[in-house]
Protein backbone atom coordinates (compact mmCIF):
# COMPACT_ATOMS: atom_id res chain seq x y z
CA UNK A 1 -9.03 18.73 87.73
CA UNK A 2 -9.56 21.79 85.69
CA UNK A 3 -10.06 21.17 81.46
CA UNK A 4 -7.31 22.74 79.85
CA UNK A 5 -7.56 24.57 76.56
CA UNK A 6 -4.85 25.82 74.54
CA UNK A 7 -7.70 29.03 74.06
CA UNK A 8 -10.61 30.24 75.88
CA UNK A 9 -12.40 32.37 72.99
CA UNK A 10 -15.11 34.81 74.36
CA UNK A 11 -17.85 36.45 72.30
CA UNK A 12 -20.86 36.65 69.97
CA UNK A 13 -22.09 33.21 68.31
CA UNK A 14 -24.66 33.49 65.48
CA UNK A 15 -26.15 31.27 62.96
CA UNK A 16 -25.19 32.64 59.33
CA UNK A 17 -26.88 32.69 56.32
CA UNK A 18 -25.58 33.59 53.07
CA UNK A 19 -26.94 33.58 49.73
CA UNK A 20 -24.76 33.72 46.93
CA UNK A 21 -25.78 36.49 43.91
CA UNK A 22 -24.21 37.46 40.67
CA UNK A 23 -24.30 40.87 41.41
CA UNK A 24 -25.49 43.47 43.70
CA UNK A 25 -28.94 44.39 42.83
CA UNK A 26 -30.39 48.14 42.64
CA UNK A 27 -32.78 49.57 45.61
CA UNK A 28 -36.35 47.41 45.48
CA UNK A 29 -35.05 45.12 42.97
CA UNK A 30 -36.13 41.44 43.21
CA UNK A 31 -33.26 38.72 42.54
CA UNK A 32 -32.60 34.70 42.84
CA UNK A 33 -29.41 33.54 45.10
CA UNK A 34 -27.45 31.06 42.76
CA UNK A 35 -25.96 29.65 46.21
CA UNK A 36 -27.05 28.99 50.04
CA UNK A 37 -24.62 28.50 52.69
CA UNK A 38 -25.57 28.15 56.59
CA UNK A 39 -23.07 27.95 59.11
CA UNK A 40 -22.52 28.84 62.37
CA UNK A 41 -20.54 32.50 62.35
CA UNK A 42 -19.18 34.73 64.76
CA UNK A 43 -15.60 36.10 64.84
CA UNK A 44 -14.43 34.38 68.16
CA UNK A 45 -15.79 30.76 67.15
CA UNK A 46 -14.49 31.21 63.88
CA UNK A 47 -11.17 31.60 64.92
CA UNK A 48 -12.18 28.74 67.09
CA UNK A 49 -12.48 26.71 64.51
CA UNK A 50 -9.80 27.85 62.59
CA UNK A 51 -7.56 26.70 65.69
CA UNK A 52 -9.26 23.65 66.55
CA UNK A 53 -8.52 22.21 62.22
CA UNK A 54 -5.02 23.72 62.87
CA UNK A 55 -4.32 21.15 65.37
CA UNK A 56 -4.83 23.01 68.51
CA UNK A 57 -8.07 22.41 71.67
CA UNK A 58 -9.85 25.64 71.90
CA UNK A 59 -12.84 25.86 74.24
CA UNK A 60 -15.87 28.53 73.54
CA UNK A 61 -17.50 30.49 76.19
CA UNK A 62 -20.92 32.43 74.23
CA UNK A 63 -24.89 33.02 74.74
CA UNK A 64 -26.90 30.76 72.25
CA UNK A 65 -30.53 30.47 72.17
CA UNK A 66 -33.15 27.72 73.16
CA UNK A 67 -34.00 27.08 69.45
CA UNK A 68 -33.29 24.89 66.45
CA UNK A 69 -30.62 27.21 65.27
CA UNK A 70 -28.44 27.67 68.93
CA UNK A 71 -28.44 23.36 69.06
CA UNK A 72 -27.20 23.87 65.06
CA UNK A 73 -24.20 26.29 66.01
CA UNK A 74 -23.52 24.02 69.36
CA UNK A 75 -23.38 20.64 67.13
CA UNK A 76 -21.63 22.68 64.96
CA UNK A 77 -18.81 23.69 67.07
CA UNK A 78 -19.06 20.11 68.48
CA UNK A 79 -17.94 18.50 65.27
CA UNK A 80 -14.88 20.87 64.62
CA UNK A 81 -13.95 19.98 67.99
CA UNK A 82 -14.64 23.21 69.73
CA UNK A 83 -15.63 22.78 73.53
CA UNK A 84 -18.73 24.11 74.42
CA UNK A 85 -19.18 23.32 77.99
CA UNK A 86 -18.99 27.38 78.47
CA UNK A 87 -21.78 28.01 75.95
CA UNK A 88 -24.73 29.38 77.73
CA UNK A 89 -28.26 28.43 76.46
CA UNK A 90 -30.59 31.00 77.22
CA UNK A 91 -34.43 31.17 76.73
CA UNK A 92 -34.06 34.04 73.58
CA UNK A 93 -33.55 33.78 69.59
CA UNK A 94 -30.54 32.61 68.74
CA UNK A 95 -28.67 35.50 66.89
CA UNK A 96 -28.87 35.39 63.09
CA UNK A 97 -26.41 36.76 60.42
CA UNK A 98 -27.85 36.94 57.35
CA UNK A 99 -25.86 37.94 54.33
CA UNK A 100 -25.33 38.30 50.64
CA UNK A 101 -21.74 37.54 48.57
CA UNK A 102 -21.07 38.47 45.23
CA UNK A 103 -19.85 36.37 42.89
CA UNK A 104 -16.92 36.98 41.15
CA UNK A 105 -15.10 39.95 43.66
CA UNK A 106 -16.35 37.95 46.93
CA UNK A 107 -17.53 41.25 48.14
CA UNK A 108 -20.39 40.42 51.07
CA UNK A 109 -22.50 42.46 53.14
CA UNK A 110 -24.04 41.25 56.52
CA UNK A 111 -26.73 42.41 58.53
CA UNK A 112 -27.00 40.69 62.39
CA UNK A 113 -29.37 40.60 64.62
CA UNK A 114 -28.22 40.44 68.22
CA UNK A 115 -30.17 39.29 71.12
CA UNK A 116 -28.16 37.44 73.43
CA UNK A 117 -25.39 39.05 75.62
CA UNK A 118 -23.01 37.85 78.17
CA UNK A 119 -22.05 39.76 81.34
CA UNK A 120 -19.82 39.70 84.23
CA UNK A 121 -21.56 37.31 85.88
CA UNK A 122 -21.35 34.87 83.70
CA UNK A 123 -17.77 34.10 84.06
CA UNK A 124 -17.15 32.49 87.49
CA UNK A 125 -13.43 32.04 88.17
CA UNK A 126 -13.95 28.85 90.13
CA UNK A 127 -15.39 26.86 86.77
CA UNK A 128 -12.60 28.62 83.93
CA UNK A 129 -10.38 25.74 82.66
CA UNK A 130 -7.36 26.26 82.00
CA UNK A 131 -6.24 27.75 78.83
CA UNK A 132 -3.07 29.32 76.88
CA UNK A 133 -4.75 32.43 75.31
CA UNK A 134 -7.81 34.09 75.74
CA UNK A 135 -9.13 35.64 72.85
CA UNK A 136 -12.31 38.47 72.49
CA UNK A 137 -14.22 40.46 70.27
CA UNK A 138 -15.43 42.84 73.01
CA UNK A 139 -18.90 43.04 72.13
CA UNK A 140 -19.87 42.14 75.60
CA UNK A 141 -17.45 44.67 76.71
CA UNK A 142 -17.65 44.37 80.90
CA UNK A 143 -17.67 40.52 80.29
CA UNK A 144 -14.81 40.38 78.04
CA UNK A 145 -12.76 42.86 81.08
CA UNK A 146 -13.50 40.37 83.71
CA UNK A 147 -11.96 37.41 81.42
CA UNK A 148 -8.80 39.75 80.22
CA UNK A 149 -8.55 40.64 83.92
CA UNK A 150 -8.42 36.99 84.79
CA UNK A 151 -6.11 36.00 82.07
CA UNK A 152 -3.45 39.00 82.67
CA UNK A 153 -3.00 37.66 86.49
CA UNK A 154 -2.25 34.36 84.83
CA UNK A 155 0.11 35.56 82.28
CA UNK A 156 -2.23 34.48 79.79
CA UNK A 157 -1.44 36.29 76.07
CA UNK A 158 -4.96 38.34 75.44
CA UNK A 159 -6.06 38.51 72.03
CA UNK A 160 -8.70 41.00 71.08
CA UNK A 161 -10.65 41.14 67.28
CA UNK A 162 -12.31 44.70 66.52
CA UNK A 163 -13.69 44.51 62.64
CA UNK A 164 -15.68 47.53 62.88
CA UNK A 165 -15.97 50.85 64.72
CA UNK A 166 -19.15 49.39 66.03
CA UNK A 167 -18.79 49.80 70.22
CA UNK A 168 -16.32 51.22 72.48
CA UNK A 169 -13.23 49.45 73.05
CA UNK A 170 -11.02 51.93 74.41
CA UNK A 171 -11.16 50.68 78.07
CA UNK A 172 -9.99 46.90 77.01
CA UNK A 173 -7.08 47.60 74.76
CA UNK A 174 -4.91 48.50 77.92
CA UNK A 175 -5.59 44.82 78.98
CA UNK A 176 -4.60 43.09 75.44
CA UNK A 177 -1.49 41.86 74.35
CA UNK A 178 -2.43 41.06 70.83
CA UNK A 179 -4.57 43.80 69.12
CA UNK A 180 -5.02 42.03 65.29
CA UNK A 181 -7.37 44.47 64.17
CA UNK A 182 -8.99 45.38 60.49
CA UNK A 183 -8.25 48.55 58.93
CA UNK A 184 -11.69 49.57 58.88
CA UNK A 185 -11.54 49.87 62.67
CA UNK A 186 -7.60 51.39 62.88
CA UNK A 187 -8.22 54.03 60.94
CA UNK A 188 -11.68 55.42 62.01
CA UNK A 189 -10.97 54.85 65.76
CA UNK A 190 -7.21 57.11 65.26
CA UNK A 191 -8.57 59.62 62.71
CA UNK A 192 -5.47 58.86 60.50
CA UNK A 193 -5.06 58.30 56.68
CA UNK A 194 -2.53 55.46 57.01
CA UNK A 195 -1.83 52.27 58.65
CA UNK A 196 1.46 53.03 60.03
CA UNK A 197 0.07 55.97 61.38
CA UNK A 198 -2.83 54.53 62.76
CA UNK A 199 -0.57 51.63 64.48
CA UNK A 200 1.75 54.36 65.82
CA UNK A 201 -1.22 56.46 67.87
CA UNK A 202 -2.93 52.87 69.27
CA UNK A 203 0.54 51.62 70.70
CA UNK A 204 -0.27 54.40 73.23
CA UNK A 205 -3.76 52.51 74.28
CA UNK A 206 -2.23 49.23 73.50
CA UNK A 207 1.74 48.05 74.41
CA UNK A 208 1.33 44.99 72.86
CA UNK A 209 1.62 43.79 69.73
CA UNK A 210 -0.45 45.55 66.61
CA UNK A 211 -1.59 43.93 63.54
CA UNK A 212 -3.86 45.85 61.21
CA UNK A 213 -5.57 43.70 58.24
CA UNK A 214 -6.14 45.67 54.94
CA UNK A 215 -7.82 42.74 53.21
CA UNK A 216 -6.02 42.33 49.74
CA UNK A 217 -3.77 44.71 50.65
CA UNK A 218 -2.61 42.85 53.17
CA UNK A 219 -1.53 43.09 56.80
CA UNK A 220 1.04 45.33 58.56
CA UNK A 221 2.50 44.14 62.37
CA UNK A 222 4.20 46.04 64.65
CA UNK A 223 6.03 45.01 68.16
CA UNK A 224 8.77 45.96 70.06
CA UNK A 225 11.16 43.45 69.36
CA UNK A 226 10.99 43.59 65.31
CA UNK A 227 9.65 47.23 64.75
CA UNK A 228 7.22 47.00 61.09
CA UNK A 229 6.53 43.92 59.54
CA UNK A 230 4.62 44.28 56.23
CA UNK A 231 2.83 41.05 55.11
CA UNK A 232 1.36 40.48 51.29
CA UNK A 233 -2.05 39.04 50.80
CA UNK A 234 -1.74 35.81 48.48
CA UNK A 235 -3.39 35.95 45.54
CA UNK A 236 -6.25 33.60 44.88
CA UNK A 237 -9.69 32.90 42.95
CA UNK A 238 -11.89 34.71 45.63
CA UNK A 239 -15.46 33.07 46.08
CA UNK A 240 -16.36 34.59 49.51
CA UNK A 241 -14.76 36.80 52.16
CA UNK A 242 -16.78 36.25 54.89
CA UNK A 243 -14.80 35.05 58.40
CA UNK A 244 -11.64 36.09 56.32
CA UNK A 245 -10.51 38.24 59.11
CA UNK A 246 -11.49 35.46 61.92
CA UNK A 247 -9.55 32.79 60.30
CA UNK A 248 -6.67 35.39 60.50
CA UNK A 249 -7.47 35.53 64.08
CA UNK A 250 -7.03 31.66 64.56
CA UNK A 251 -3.98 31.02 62.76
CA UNK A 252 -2.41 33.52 64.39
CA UNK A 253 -3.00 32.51 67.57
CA UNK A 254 -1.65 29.25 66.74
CA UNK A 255 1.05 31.20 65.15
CA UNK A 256 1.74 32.52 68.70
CA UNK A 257 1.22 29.44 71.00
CA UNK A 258 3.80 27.27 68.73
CA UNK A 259 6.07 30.28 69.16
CA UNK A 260 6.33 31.44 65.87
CA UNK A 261 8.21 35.04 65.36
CA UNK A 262 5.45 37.95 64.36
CA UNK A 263 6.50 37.31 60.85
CA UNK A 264 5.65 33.84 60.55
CA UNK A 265 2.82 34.40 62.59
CA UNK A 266 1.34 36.66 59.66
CA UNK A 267 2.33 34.70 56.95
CA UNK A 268 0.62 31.74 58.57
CA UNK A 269 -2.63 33.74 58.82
CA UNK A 270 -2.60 35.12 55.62
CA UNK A 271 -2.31 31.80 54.05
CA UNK A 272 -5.32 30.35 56.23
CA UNK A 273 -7.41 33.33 55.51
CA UNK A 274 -6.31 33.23 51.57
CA UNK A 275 -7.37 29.32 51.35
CA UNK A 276 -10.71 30.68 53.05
CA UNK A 277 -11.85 33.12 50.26
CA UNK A 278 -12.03 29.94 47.60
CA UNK A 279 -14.62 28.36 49.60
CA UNK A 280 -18.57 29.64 50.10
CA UNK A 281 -19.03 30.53 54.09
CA UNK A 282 -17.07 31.50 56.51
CA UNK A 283 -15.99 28.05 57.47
CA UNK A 284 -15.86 25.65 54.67
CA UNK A 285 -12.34 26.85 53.17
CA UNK A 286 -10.42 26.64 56.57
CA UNK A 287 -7.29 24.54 55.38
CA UNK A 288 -5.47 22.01 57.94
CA UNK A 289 -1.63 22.80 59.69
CA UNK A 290 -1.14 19.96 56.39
CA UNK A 291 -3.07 22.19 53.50
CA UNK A 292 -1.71 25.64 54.35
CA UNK A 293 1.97 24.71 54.73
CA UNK A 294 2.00 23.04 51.88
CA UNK A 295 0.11 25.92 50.18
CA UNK A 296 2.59 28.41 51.49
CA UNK A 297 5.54 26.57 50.00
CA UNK A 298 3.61 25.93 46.52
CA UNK A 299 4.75 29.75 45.89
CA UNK A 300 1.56 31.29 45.58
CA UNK A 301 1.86 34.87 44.20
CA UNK A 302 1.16 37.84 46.65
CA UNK A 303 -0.42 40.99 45.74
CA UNK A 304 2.32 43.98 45.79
């Protein structure tokens, strides 16, 4: 019999590096890190992750290479109880994120270097398990089609992540049923000055539901059934945002397979991603089902 999963999560795995600084240094300038942190990284895992310390069984289908750091992000993954019978070993470098956080306003900028891809062929319908969700970063565009393709006959929810206005995803939001998306792609890809306004020109790629993240600004939702939902971001001592966004990711999912409404979805998310931001990495911070429901009820404040 077929595995089952309560998510399939498709896309890029890297190894991350981050180094820790007091402060962004000038052009040429020679620093020292005051911190280290190497994880595995990648939104899709990440939310992986996320899912898999929430409680739930998510499964992992990626490219890693034959090298010391794709068997680090596989025994990652293995230890938070990710599958990773999908994960494809290939004779290449592993991808590597390497990065730098500020201290004190968490502010982090990452530079990747991608080698690995995955591609249509890759996915072969007659090994999938079964799963819940499927959720994608579409990165490997045409591969994350075929899997969206194969969860829509299923009536399998599709999830997609797009951070950044960094490829094409036009031609897969027509498949997705869950667009949770950061600002810095919304308003870019629509040309508008607003998040509302940016939600209302992608429900015509996407019928779904819409959730744009606007970091401590927080998140605004939009579906059918409850019109806008406007969601604070919870105030905490920030230490890193990196994976911020892909913890968001996981907890929402979860969010959506207990069958939470879009407003508890979001506030779950929120929380997770919060609790994530007091911890180096983009991993270390993510809370249990346990830690963030009993930090949502503490009363944390929310920014305005």
């Amino acid at each position: 019999m077929a595995k089952r999963f309560d998510c399939l999560g498709l896309g890029i795995a890297p190894a991350d590096i981050l180094m820790q600084i007091e402060k962004y240094p000038e052009p040429g300038a020679k620093i020292d890190a005051v911190g280290l942190t190497i994880q595995g990284g990648g939104p899709i895992p990440t939310a992986m992750v996320t899912m898999a310390r929430l409680g739930m069984k998510p499964a992992l289908m990626a490219a890693v290479g034959d090298d010391i750091f794709g068997r680090f992000v596989i025994d990652e993954l293995n230890k938070e109880g990710v599958d990773t019978s999908g994960v494809i070993v290939r004779r290449k470098p592993t991808a590597i994120a390497c990065g730098w956080v500020e201290n004190g306003s968490g502010r982090r900028t990452i530079v990747a270097k991608l080698s690995l891809h995955l591609s249509p062929r890759d996915i072969k319908y007659s090994s999938l398990p079964n799963f819940r969700a499927a959720h994608l970063d579409g990165r490997d565009l045409d591969a994350c089609m075929k899997l969206a393709r194969f969860a829509r006959r299923k009536n399998v929810p599709v999830i997609l992540d797009v951070g950044s206005m960094r490829n094409d995803v036009s031609a897969l939001l027509p498949l997705v049923d869950h667009l949770i998306c950061a600002e810095a792609f919304a308003l870019p890809y629509t040309r508008k000055k607003n998040v509302k306004s940016a939600i209302e020109c992608l429900r015509y790629k996407c019928l779904g539901t819409i959730v744009v993240t606007s970091g401590i600004r927080g998140s605004t939702g939009f579906s059918e059934e409850t019109g806008f939902i406007r969601q604070g971001a919870f105030k905490v001592k920030t230490v890193d945002t990196t994976g911020a966004g892909d913890v968001y990711h996981g907890a929402y999912i979860v969010g959506l397979l207990d069958r939470m409404s879009l407003k508890q979805r979001m506030e779950l998310a929120s929380a997770a991603a919060a609790m994530k931001c007091t911890r180096p990495g983009g991993r270390t911070g993510i809370p249990t089902m346990h830690e963030v429901r009993a930090f949502i009820k503490s009363g944390v404040p929310r920014y305005a």
